[in-house]
C-alpha atoms as a PDB file:
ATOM      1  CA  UNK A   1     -67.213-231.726 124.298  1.00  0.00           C
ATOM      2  CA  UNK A   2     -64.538-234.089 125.277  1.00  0.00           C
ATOM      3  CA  UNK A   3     -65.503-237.944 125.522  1.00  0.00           C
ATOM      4  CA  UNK A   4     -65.666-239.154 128.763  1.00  0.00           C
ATOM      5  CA  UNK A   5     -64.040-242.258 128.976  1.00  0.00           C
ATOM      6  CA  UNK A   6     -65.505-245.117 131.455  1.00  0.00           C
ATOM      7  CA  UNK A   7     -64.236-247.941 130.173  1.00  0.00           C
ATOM      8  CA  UNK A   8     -61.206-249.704 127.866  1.00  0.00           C
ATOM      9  CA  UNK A   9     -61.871-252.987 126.122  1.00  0.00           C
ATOM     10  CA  UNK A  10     -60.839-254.857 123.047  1.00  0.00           C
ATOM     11  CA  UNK A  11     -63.092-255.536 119.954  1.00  0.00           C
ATOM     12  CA  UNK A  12     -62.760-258.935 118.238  1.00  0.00           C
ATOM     13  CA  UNK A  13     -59.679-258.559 116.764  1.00  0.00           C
ATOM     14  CA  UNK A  14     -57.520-257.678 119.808  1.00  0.00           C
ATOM     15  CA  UNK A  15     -57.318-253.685 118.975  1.00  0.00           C
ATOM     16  CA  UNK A  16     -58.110-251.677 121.784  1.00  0.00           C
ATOM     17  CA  UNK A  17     -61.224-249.506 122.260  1.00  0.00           C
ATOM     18  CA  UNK A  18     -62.383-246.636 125.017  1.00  0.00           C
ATOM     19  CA  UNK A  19     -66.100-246.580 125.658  1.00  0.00           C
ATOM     20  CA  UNK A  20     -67.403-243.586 127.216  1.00  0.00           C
ATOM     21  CA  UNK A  21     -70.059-240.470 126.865  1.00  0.00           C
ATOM     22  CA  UNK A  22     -70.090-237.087 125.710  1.00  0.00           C
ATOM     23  CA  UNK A  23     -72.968-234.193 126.563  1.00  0.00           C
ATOM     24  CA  UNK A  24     -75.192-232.938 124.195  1.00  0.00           C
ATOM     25  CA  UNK A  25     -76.744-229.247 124.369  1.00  0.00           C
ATOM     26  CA  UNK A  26     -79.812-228.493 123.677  1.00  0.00           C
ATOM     27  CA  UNK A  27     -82.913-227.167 125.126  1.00  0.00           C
ATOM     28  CA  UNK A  28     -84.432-231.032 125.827  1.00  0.00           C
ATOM     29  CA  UNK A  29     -83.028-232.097 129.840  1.00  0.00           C
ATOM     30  CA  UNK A  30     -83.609-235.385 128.869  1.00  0.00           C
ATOM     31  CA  UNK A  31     -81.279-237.853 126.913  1.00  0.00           C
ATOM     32  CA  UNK A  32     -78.077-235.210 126.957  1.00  0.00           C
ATOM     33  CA  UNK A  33     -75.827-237.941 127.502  1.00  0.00           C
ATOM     34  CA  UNK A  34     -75.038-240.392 124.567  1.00  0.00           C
ATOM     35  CA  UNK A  35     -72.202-243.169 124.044  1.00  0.00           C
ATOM     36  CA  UNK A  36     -69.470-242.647 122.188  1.00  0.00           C
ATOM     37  CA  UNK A  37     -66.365-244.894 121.404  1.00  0.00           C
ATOM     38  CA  UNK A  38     -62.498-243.678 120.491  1.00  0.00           C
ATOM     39  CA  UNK A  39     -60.002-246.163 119.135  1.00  0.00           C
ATOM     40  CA  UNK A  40     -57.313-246.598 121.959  1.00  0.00           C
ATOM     41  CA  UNK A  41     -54.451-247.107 120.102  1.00  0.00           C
ATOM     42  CA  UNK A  42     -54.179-244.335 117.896  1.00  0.00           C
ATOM     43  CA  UNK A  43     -55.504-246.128 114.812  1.00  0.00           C
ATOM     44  CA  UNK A  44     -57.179-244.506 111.614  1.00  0.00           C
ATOM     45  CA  UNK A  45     -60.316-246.254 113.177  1.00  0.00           C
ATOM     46  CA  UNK A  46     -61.236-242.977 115.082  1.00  0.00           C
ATOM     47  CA  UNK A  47     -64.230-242.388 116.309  1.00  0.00           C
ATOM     48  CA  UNK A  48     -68.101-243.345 116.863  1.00  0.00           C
ATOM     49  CA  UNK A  49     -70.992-242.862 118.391  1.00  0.00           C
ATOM     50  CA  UNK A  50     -74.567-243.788 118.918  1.00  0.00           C
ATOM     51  CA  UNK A  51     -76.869-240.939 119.495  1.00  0.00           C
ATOM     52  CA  UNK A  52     -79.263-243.028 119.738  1.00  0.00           C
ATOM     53  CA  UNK A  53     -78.217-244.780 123.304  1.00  0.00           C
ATOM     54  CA  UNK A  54     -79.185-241.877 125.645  1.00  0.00           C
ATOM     55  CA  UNK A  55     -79.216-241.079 129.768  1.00  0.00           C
ATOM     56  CA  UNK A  56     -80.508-238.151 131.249  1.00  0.00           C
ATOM     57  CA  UNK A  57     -77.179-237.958 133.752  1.00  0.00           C
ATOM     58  CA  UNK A  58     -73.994-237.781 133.831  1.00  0.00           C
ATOM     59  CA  UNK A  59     -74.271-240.451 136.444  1.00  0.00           C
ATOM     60  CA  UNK A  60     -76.743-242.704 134.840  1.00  0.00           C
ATOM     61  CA  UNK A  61     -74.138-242.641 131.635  1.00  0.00           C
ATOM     62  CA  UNK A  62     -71.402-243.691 133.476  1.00  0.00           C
ATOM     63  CA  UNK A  63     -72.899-246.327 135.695  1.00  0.00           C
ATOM     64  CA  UNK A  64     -74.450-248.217 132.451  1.00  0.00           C
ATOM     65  CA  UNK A  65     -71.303-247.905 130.877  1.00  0.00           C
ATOM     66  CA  UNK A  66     -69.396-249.427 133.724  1.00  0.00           C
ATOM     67  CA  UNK A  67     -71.616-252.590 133.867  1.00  0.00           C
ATOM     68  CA  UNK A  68     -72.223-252.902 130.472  1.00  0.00           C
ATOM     69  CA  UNK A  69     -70.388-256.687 129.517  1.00  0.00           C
ATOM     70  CA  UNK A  70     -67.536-256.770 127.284  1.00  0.00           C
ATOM     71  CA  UNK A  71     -69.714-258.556 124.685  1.00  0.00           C
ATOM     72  CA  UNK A  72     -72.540-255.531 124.766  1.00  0.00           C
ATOM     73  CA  UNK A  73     -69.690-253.252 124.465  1.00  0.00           C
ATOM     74  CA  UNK A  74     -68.539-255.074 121.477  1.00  0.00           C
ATOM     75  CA  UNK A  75     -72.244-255.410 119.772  1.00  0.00           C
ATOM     76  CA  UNK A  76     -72.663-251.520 120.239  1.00  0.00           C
ATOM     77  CA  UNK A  77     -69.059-250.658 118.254  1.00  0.00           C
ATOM     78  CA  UNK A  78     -69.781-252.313 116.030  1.00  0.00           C
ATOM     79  CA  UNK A  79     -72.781-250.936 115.181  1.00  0.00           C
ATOM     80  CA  UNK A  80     -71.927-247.525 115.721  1.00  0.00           C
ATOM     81  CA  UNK A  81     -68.678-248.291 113.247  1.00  0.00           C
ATOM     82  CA  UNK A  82     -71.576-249.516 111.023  1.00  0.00           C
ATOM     83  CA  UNK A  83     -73.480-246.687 111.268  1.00  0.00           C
ATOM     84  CA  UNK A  84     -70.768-244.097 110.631  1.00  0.00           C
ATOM     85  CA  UNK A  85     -69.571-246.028 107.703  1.00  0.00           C
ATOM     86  CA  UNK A  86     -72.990-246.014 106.369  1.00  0.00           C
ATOM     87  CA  UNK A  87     -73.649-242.382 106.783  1.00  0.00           C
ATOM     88  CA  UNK A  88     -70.597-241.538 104.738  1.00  0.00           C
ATOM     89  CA  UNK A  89     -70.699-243.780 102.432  1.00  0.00           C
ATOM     90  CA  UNK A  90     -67.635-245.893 102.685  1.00  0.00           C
END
């Protein structure tokens, strides 16, 4: 599924990020929705997520999103960059 995007911020080092959700299928209603993050500028940084921050809507997702502070946004990239790098082994 596509990310949706909610909001565009910038991590510590000025580079731009896109915070958003994407839907998960599965036979479980509950916690489909999970945040995801894309580099905005087109970077080698890609993509993360945490599968692990969950909402049951579409419009629970996106309202969290919306008013979560630049600084949360920031904590949770980093940790899902973190967590990615981790599970590959880099």
């Amino acid at each position: 599924m596509q990310m949706e995007v909610v909001r565009e911020f910038q991590d510590l080092e000025g580079r731009p990020w896109r915070a958003g959700f994407r839907h998960r299928e599965g036979l479980d209603h509950k916690g489909r929705y999970y945040l995801t993050f894309e580099s905005g500028d087109g970077e080698a940084k890609g993509s993360a997520e945490l599968l692990d921050v969950r909402w049951n809507s579409e419009h629970s997702a996106r309202l969290r999103i919306e008013t979560f502070s630049e600084v949360e946004l920031r904590r949770r990239l980093r940790s899902a960059l973190g967590r990615s790098q981790g599970a590959t082994g880099s």
